[in-house]
Every structure is written in C-alpha cells, then in structure tokens.
N, C-alpha and C. Protein backbone atom coordinates (compact mmCIF):
# COMPACT_ATOMS: atom_id res chain seq x y z
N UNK A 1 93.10 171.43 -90.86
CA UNK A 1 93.46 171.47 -89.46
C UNK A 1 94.98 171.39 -89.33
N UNK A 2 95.68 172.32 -88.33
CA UNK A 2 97.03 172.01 -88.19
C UNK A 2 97.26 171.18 -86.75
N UNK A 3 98.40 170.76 -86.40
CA UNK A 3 98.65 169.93 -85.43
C UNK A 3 99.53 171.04 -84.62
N UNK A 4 98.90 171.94 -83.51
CA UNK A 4 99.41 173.30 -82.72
C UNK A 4 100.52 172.59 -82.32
N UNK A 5 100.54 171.75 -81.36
CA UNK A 5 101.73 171.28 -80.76
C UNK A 5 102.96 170.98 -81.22
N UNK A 6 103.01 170.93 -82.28
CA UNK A 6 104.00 171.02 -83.63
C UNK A 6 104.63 172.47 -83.83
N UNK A 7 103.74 173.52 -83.45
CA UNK A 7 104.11 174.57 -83.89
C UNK A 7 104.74 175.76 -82.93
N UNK A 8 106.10 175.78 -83.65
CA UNK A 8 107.21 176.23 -82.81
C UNK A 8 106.40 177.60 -81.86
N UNK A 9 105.68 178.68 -81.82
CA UNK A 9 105.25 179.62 -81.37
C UNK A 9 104.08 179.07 -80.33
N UNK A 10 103.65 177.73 -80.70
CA UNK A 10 102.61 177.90 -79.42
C UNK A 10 103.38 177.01 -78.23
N UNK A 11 104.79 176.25 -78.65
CA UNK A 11 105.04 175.81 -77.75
C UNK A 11 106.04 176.83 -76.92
N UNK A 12 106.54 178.02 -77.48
CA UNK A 12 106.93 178.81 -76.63
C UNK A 12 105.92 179.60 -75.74
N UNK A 13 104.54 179.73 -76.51
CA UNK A 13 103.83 180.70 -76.01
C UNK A 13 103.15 179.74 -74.37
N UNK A 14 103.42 178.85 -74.56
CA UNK A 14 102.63 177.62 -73.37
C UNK A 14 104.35 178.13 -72.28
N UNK A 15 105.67 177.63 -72.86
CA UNK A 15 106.33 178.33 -71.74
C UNK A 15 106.24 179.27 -70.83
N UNK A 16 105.47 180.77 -72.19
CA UNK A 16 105.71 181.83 -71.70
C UNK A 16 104.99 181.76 -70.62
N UNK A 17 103.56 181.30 -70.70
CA UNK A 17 102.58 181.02 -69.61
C UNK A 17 102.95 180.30 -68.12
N UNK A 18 103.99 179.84 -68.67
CA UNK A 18 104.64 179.05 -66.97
C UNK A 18 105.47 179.78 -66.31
N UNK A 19 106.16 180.81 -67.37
CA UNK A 19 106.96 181.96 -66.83
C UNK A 19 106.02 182.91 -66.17
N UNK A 20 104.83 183.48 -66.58
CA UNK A 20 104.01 184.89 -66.09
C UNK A 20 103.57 184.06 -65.01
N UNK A 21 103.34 182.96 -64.72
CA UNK A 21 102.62 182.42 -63.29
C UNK A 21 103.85 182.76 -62.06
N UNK A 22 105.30 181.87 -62.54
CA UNK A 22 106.34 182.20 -61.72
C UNK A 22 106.43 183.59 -61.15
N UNK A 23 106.81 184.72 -62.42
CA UNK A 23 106.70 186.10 -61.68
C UNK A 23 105.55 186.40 -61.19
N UNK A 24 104.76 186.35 -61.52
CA UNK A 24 102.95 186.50 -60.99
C UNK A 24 103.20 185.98 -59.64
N UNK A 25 103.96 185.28 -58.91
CA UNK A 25 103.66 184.50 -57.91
C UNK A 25 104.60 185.77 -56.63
N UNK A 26 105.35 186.73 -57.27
CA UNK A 26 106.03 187.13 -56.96
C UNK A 26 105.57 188.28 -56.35
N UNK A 27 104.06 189.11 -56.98
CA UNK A 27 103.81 189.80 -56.94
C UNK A 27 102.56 190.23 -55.16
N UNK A 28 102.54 191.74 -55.21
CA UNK A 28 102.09 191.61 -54.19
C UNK A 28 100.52 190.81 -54.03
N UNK A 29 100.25 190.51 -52.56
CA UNK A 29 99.05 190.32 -52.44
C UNK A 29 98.03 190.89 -52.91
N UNK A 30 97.50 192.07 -52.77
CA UNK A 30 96.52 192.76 -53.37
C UNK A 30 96.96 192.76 -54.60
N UNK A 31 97.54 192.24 -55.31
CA UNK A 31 97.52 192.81 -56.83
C UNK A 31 96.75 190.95 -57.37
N UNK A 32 96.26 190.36 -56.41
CA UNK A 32 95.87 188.96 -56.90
C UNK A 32 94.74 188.82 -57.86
N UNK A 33 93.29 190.05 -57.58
CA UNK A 33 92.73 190.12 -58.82
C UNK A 33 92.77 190.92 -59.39
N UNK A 34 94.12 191.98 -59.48
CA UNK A 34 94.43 192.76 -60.33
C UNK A 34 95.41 192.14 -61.31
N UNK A 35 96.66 192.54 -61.53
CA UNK A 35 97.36 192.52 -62.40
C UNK A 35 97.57 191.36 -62.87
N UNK A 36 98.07 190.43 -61.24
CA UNK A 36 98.23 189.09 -61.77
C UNK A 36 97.20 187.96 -62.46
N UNK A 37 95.83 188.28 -61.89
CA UNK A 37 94.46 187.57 -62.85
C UNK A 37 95.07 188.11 -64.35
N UNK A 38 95.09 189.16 -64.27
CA UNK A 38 94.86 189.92 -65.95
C UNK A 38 96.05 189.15 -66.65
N UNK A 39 97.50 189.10 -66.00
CA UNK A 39 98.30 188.71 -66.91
C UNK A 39 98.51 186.71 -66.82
N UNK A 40 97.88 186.09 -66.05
CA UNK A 40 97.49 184.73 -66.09
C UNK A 40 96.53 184.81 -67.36
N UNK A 41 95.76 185.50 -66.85
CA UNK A 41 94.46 185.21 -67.93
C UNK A 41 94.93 185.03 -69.39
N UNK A 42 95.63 186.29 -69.77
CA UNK A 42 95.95 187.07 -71.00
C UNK A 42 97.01 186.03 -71.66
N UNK A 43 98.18 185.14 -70.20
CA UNK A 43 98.85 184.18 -71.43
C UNK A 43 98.04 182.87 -71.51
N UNK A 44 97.86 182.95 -70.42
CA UNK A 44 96.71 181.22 -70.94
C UNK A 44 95.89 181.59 -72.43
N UNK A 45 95.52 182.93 -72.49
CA UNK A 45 94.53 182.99 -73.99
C UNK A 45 95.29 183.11 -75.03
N UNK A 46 96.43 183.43 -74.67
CA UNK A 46 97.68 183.24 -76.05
C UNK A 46 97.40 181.73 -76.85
N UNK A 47 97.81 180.70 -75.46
CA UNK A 47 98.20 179.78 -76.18
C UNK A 47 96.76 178.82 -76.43
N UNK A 48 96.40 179.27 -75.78
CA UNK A 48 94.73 178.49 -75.72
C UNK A 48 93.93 179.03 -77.40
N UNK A 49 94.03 180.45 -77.95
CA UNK A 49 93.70 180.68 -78.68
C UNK A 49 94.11 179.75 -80.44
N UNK A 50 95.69 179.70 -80.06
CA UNK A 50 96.08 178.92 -81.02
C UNK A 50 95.91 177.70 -80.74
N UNK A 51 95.48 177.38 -80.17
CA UNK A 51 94.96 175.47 -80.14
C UNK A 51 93.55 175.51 -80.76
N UNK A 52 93.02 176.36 -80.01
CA UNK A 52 91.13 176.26 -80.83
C UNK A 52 91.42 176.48 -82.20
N UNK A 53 92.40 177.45 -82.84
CA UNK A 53 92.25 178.07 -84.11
C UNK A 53 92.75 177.00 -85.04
N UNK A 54 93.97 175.83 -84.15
CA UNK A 54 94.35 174.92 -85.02
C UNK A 54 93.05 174.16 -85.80
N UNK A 55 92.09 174.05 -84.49
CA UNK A 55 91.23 172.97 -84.82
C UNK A 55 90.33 172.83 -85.75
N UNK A 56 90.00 174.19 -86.35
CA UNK A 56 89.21 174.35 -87.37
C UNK A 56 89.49 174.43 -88.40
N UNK A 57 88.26 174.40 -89.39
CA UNK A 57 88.57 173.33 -90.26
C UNK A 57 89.14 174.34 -91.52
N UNK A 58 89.43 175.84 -91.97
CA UNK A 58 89.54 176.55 -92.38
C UNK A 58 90.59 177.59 -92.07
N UNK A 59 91.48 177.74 -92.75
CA UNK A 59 92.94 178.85 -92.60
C UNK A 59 92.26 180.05 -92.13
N UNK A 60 91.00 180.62 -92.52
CA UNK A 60 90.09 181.41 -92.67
C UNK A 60 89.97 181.94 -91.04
N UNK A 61 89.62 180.57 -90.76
CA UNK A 61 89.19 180.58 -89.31
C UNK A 61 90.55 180.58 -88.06
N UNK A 62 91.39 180.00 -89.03
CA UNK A 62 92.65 179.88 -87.98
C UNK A 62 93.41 181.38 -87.93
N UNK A 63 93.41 181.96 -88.90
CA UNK A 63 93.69 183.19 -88.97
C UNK A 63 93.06 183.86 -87.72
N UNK A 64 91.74 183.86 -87.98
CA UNK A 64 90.62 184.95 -86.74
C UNK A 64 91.23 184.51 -85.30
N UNK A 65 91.54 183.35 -85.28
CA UNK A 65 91.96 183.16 -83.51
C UNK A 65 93.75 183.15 -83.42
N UNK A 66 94.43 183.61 -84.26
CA UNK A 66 95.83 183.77 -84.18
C UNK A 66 95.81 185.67 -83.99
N UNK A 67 94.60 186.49 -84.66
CA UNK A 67 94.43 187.58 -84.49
C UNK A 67 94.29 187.63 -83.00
N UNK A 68 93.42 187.44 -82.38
CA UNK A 68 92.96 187.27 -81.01
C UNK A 68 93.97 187.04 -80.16
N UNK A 69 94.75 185.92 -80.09
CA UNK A 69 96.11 185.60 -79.52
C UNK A 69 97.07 186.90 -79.77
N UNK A 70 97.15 186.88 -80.94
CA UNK A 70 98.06 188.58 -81.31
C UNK A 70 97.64 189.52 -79.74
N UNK A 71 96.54 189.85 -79.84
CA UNK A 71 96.03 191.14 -78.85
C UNK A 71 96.01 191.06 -77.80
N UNK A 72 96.03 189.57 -77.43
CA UNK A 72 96.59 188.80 -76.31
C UNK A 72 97.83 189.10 -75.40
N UNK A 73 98.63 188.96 -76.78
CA UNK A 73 100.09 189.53 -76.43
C UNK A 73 100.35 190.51 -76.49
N UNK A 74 100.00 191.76 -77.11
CA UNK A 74 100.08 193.19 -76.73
C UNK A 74 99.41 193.56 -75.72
N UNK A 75 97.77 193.19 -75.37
CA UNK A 75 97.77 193.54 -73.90
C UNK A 75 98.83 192.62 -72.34
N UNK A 76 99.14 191.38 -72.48
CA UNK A 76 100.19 191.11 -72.14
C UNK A 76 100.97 192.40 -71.81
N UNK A 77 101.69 192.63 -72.85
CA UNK A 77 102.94 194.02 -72.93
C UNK A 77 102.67 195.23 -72.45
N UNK A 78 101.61 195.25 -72.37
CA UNK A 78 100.66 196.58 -71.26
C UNK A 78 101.12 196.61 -69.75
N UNK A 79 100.75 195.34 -69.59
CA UNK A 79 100.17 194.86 -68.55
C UNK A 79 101.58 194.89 -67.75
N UNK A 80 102.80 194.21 -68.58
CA UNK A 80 104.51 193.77 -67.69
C UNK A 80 104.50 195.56 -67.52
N UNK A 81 104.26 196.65 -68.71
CA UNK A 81 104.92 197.49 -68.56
C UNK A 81 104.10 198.14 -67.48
N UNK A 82 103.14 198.42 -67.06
CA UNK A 82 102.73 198.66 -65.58
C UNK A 82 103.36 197.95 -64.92
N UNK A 83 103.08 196.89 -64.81
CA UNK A 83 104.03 196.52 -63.36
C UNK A 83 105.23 196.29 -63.19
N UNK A 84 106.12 197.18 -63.95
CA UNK A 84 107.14 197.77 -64.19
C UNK A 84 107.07 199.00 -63.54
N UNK A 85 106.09 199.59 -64.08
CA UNK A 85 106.10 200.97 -64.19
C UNK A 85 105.55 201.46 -61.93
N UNK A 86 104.85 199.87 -61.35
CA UNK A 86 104.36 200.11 -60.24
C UNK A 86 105.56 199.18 -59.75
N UNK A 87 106.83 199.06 -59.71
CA UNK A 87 107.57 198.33 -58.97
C UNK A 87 107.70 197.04 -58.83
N UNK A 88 106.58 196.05 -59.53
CA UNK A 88 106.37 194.72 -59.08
C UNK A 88 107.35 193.77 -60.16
N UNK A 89 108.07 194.42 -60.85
CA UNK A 89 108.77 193.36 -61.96
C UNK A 89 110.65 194.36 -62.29
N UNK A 90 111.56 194.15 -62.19
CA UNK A 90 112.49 195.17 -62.41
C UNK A 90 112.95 195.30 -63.93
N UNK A 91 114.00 195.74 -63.73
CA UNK A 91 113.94 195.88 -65.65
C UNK A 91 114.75 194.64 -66.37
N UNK A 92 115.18 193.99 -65.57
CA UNK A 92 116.01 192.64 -66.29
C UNK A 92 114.79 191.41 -66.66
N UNK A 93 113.78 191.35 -65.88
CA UNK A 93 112.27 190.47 -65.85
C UNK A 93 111.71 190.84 -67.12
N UNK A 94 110.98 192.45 -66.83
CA UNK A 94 111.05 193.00 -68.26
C UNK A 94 111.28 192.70 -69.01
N UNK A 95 112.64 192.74 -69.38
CA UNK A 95 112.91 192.91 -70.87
C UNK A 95 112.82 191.38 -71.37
N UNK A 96 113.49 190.64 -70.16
CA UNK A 96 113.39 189.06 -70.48
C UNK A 96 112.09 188.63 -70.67
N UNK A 97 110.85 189.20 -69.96
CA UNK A 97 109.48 189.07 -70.61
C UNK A 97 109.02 189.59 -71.88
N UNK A 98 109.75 190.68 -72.20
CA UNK A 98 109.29 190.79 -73.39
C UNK A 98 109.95 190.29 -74.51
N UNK A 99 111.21 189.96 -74.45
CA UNK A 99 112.29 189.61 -75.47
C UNK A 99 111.39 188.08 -76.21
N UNK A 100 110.57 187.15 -75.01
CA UNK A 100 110.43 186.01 -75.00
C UNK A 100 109.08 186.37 -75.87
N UNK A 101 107.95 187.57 -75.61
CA UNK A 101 107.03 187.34 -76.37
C UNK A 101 107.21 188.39 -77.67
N UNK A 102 108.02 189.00 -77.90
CA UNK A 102 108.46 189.17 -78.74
C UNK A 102 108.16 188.66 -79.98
N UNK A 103 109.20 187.28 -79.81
CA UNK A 103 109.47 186.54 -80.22
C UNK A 103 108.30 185.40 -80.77
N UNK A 104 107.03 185.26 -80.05
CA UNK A 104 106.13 184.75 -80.04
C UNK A 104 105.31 185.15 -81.26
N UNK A 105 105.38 186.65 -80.98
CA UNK A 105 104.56 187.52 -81.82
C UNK A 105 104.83 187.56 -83.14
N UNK A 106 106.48 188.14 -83.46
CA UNK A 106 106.80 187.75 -84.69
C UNK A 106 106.91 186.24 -85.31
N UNK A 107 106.91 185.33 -84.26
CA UNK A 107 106.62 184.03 -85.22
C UNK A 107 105.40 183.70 -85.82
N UNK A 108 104.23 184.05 -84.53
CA UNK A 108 102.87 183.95 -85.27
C UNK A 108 102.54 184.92 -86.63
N UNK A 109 103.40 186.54 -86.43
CA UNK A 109 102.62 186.89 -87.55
C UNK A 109 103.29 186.50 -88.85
N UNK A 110 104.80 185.84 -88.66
CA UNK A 110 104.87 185.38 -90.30
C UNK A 110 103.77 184.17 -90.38
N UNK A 111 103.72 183.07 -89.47
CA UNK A 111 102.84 181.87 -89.54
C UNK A 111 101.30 182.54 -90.49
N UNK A 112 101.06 183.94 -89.59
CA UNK A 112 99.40 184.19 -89.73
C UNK A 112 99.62 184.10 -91.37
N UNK A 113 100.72 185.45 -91.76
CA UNK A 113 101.13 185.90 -93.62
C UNK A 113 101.18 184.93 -94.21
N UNK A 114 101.39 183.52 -93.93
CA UNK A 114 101.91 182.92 -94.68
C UNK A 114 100.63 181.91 -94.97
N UNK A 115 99.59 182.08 -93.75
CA UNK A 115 98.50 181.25 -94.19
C UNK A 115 97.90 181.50 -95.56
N UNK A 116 97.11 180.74 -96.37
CA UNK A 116 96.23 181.11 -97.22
C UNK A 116 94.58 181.01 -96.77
N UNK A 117 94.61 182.21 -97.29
CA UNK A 117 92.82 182.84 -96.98
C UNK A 117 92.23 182.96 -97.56
C-alpha cells in the first residue's frame, strides 16, 4: 500500500480539481449537465482514482487505477479543448489548464514505470 497523500501528483491532481470547479463555475448555464458535469466528474476521478489504487494491496493493482486516472486526464484535455473550441475558456485558461495537467500526467506515468509488476 502507498500513502497517496504523500504523493506529489495526486496532490496536484486534487488542486487541479479545485481549479476545473472555479472555471466550471464560469461557464454558461446550460452547459451545467454538459461540459461542466463531464469535466467535474473527470477531475474528481483523477484524483479519486489514485487514492483507491493506493489502497490496494498490490503494485499490480495500483498500476490498473493510475491507468484509469491517465484517461481521466486525456478525456479532461478533450473536454478544455472544446470549450475552447465553443468560447467558454480563452486561450491563457487553456493553456494554464493544460500546462497544470500536463504535468500531472507525466508525473504519474514515470510513478506508473517505475512501479514493479
């Protein structure tokens, strides 16, 4: 078992999640169970994924839910670049949204490489 909260990527990835609510909050009304559900949803399962995956009892297993979180964050990156692409985020939000999970991403996947399986 690892101790998540320790680990530099899920405590950014729990930021990132306080950040997509902020802009999320920004966004239009009708987009409430559109875009913004999808991209609430999508970072809460980032960081939520790596907490369950800490908990088990196998690298094996922590691997499978750091994968999950991964896809997390690429649909994430879907998701900013539509609402980019529909006006609701400009390009400085953008990039600052993505620069941040980025960053997320490449930390988990050296973390994932470096597990033993």
């Amino acid at each position: 078992m690892h101790r998540y909260k320790d680990l530099k990527f899920w405590q950014l990835s729990r930021a990132f999640c306080k950040e997509i609510y902020e802009v999320t909050n920004l966004f239009p009304e009708t987009e409430k169970f559109g875009l913004v559900s999808q991209l609430r949803r999508a970072s809460v399962s980032v960081a939520s994924n790596i907490a369950e995956g800490a908990s088990r009892s196998s690298n094996k297993d922590f691997n499978r839910f750091l994968v999950i979180s991964l896809g997390s964050c690429y649909e994430i990156e879907t998701q900013l670049l539509l609402s980019f692409d529909l006006g609701f985020i400009n390009e400085n939000v953008l990039e600052r949204l993505n620069n941040s999970l980025h960053q997320i991403i490449k930390m988990m996947s050296k973390f994932s490489s470096a597990l033993k399986i």
